[in-house]
C-alpha atoms as a PDB file:
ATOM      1  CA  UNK A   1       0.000   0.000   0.000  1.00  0.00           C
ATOM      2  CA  UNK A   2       1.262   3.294  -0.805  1.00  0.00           C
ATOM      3  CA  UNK A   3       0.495   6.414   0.718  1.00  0.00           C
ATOM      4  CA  UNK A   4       1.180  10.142  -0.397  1.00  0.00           C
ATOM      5  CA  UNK A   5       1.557  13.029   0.840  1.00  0.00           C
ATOM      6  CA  UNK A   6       1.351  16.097  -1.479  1.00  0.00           C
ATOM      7  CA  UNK A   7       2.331  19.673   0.379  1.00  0.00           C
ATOM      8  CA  UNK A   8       1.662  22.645  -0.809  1.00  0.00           C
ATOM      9  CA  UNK A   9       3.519  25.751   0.147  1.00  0.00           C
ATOM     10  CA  UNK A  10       4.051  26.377   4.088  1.00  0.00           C
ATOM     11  CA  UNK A  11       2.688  28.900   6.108  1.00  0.00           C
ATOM     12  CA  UNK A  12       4.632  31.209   8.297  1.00  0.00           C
ATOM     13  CA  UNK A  13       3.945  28.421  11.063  1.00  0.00           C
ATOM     14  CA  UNK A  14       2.670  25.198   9.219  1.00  0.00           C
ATOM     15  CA  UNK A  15       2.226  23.718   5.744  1.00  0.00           C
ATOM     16  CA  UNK A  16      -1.033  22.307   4.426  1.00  0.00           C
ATOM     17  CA  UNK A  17      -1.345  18.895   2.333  1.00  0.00           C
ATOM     18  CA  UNK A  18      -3.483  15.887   0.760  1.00  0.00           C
ATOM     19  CA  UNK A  19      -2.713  12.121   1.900  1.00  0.00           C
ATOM     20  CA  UNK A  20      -3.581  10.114  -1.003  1.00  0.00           C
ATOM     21  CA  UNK A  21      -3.733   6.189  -0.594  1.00  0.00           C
ATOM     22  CA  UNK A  22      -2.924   4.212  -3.637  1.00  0.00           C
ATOM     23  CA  UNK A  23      -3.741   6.807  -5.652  1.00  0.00           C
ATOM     24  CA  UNK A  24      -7.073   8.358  -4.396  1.00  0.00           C
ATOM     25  CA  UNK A  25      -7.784  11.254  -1.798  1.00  0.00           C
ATOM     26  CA  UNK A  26      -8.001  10.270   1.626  1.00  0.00           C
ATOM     27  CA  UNK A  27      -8.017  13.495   3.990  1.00  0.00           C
ATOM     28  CA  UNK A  28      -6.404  16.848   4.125  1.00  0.00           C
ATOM     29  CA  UNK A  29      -3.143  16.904   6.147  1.00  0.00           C
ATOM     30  CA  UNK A  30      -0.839  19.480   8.396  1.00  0.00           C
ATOM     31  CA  UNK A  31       2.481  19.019   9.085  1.00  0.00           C
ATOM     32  CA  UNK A  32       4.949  21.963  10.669  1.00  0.00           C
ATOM     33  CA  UNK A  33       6.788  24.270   7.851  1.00  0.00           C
ATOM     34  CA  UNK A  34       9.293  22.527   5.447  1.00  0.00           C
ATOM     35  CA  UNK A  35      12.686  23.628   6.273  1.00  0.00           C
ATOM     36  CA  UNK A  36      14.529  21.059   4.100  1.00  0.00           C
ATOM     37  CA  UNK A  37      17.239  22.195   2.363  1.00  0.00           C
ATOM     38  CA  UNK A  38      18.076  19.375  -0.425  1.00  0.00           C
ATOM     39  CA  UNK A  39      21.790  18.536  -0.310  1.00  0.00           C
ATOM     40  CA  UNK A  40      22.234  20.086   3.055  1.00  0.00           C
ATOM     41  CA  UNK A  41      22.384  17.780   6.129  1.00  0.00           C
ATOM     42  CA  UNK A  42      18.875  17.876   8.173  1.00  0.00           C
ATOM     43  CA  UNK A  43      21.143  18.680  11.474  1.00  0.00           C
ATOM     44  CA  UNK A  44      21.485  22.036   9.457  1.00  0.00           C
ATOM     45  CA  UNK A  45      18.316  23.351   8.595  1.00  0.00           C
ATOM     46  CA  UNK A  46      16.161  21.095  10.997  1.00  0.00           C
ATOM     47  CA  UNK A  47      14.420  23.166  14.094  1.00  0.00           C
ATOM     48  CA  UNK A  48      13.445  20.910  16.385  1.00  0.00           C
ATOM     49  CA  UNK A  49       9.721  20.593  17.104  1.00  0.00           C
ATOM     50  CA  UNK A  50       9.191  23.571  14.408  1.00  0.00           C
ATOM     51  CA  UNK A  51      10.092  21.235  11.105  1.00  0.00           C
ATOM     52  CA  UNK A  52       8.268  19.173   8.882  1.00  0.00           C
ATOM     53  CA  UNK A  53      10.038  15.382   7.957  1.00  0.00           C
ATOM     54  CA  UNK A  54      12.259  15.457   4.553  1.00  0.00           C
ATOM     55  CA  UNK A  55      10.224  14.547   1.687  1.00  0.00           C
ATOM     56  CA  UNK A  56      10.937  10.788   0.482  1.00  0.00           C
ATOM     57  CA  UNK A  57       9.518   7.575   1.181  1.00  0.00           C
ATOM     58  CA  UNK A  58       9.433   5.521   4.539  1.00  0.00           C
ATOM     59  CA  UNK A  59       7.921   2.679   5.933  1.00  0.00           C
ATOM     60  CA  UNK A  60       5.058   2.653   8.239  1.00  0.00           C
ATOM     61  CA  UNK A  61       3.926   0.516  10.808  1.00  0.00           C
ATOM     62  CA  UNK A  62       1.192   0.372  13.538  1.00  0.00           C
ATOM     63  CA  UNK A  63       2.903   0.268  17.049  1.00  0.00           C
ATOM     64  CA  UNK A  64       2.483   1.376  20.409  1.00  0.00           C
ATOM     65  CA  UNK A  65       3.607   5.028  21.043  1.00  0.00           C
ATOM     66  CA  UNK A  66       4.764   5.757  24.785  1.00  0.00           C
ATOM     67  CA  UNK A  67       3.605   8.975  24.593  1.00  0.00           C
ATOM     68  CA  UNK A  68       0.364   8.566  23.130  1.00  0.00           C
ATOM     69  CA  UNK A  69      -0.110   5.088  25.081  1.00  0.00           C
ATOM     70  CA  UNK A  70      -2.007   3.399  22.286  1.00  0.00           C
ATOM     71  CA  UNK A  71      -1.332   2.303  19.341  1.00  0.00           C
ATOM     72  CA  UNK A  72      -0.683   4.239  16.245  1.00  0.00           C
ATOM     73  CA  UNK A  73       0.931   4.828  12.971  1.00  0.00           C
ATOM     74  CA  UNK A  74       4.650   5.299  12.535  1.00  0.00           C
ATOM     75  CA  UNK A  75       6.566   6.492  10.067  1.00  0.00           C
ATOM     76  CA  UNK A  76      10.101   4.760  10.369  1.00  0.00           C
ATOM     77  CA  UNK A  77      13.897   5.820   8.857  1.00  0.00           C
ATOM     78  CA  UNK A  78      13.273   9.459   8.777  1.00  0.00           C
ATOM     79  CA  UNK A  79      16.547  10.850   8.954  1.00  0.00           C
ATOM     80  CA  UNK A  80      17.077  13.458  11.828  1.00  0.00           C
ATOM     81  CA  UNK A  81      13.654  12.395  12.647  1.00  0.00           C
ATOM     82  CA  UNK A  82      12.881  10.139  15.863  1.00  0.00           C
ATOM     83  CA  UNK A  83       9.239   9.233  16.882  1.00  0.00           C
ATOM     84  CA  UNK A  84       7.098  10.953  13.675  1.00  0.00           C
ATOM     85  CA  UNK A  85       3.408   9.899  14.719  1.00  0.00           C
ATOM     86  CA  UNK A  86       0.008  10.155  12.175  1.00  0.00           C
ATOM     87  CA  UNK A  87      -2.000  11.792  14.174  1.00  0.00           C
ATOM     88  CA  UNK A  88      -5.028  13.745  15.396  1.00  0.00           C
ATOM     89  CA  UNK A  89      -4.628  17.538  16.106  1.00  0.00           C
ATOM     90  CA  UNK A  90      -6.285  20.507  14.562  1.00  0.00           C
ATOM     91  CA  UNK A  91      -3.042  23.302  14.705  1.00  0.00           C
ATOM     92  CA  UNK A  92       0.388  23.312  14.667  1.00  0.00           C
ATOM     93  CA  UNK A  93       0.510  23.875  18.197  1.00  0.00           C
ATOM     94  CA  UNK A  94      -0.734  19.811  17.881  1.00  0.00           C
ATOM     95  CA  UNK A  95       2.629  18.380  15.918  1.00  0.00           C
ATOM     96  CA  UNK A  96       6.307  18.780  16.588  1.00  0.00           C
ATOM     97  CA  UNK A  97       7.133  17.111  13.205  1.00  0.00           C
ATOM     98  CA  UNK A  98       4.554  14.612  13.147  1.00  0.00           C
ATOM     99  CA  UNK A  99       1.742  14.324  10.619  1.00  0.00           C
ATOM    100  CA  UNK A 100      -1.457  15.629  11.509  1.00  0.00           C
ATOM    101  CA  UNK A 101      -4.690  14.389   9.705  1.00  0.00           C
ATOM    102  CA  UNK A 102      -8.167  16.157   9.107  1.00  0.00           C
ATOM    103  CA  UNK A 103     -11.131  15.801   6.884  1.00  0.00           C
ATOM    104  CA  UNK A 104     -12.047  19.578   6.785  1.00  0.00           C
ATOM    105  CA  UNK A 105      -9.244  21.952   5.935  1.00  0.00           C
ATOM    106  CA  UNK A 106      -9.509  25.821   7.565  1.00  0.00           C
ATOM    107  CA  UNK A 107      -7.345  28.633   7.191  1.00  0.00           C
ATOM    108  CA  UNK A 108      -5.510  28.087  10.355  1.00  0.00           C
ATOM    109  CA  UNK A 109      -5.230  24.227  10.450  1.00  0.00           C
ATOM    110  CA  UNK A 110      -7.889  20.885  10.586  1.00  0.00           C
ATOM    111  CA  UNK A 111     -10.997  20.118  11.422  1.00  0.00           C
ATOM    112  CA  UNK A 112     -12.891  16.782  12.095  1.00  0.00           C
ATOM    113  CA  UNK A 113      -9.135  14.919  12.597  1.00  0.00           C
ATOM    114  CA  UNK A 114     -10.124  12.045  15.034  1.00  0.00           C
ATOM    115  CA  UNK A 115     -12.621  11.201  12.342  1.00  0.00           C
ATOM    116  CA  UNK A 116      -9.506  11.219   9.283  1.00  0.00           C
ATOM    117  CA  UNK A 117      -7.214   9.528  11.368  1.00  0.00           C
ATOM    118  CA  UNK A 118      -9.761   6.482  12.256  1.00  0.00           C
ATOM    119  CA  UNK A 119      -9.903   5.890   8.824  1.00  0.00           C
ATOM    120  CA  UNK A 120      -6.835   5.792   7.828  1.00  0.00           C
ATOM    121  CA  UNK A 121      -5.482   3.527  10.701  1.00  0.00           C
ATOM    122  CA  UNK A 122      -8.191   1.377   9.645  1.00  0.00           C
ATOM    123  CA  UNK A 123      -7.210   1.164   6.141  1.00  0.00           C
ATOM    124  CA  UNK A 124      -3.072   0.617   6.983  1.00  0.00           C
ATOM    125  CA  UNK A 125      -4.061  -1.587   9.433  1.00  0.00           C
ATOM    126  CA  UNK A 126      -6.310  -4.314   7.422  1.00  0.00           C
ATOM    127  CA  UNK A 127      -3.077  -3.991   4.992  1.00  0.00           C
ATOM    128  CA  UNK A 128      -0.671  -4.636   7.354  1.00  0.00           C
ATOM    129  CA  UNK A 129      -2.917  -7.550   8.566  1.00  0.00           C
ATOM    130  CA  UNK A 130      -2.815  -9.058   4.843  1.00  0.00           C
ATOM    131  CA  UNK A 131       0.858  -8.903   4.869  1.00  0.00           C
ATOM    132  CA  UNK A 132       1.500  -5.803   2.659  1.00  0.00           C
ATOM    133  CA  UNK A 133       4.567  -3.443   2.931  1.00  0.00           C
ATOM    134  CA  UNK A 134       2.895   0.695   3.867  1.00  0.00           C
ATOM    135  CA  UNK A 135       4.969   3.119   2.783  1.00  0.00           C
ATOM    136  CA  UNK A 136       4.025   7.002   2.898  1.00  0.00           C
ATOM    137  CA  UNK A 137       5.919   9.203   0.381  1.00  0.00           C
ATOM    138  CA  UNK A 138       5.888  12.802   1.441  1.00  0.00           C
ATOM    139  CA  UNK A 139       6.504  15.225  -1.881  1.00  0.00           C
ATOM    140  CA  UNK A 140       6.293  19.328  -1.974  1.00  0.00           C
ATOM    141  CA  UNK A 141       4.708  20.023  -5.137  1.00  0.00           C
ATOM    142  CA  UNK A 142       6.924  23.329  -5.288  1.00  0.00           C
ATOM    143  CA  UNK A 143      10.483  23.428  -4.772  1.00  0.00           C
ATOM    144  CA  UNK A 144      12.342  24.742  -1.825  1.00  0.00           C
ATOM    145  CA  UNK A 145      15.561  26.886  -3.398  1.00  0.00           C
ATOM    146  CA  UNK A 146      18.788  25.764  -2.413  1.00  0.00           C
ATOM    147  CA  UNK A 147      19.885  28.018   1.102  1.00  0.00           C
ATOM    148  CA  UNK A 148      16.272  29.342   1.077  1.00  0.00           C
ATOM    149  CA  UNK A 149      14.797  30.628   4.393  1.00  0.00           C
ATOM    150  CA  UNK A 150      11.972  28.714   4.941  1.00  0.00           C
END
């Protein structure tokens, strides 16, 4: 199963997507502004708990988070990246790099997000119960400029 995630420009404080799953639209998505600087080592351009995940394409799983205490999706192998959670959360205030899900999209953020991410674990998880490989692929459909301040 592949998901997508396709991001559209950030925000002074957060960048708005669409999570597609094999192809068709799933829910709206928010994620914290892209600060990815290709070439340039995350360590370098990475603000912790202010930074979106580098785009490419990782492997998700369904496991217990100890923060969350119950078990969600996680996306695995992002570099400079420990701990990136899909979850529920309506702002950016909600996600320090993780991947926040919503069915309504507002100016400032989500709405109706418990009801996205339900879905979605429910869909990963009956794949992940047949056997298949998730992976999420996380694309800007703009590009970032070499040494831009994002």
């Amino acid at each position: 199963m592949q998901l997508v995630v396709k991001r559209q420009p950030s925000g002074p404080t957060f960048t708005h997507g669409d999570l597609f799953i094999d192809g068709q639209f799933q829910c709206h998505t928010l994620e914290d502004v892209v600060r990815e600087q290709p070439g340039v080592p995350v360590s370098q351009w990475k603000v912790a708990g202010k930074t979106a995940m580098p785009t490419g394409t990782y492997r998700v799983v369904i496991d217990m988070s100890t923060r969350f205490k119950r078990m969600m999706l996680h996306v695995l192998e992002v570099p400079g990246f420990e701990g990136i959670r899909v979850h529920s959360g309506n702002t950016d205030a909600d996600t320090e790099g993780c991947l926040l899900l919503g069915m309504v999209r507002t100016a400032t953020g989500l709405e109706q997000s418990k009801v996205a991410v339900a879905a979605v674990e429910a869909i990963v998880g009956n794949a992940l119960a047949r056997g298949e490989p998730v992976t999420i692929t996380v694309a800007s459909v703009f590009a970032v400029p070499v040494g831009a301040k994002t």
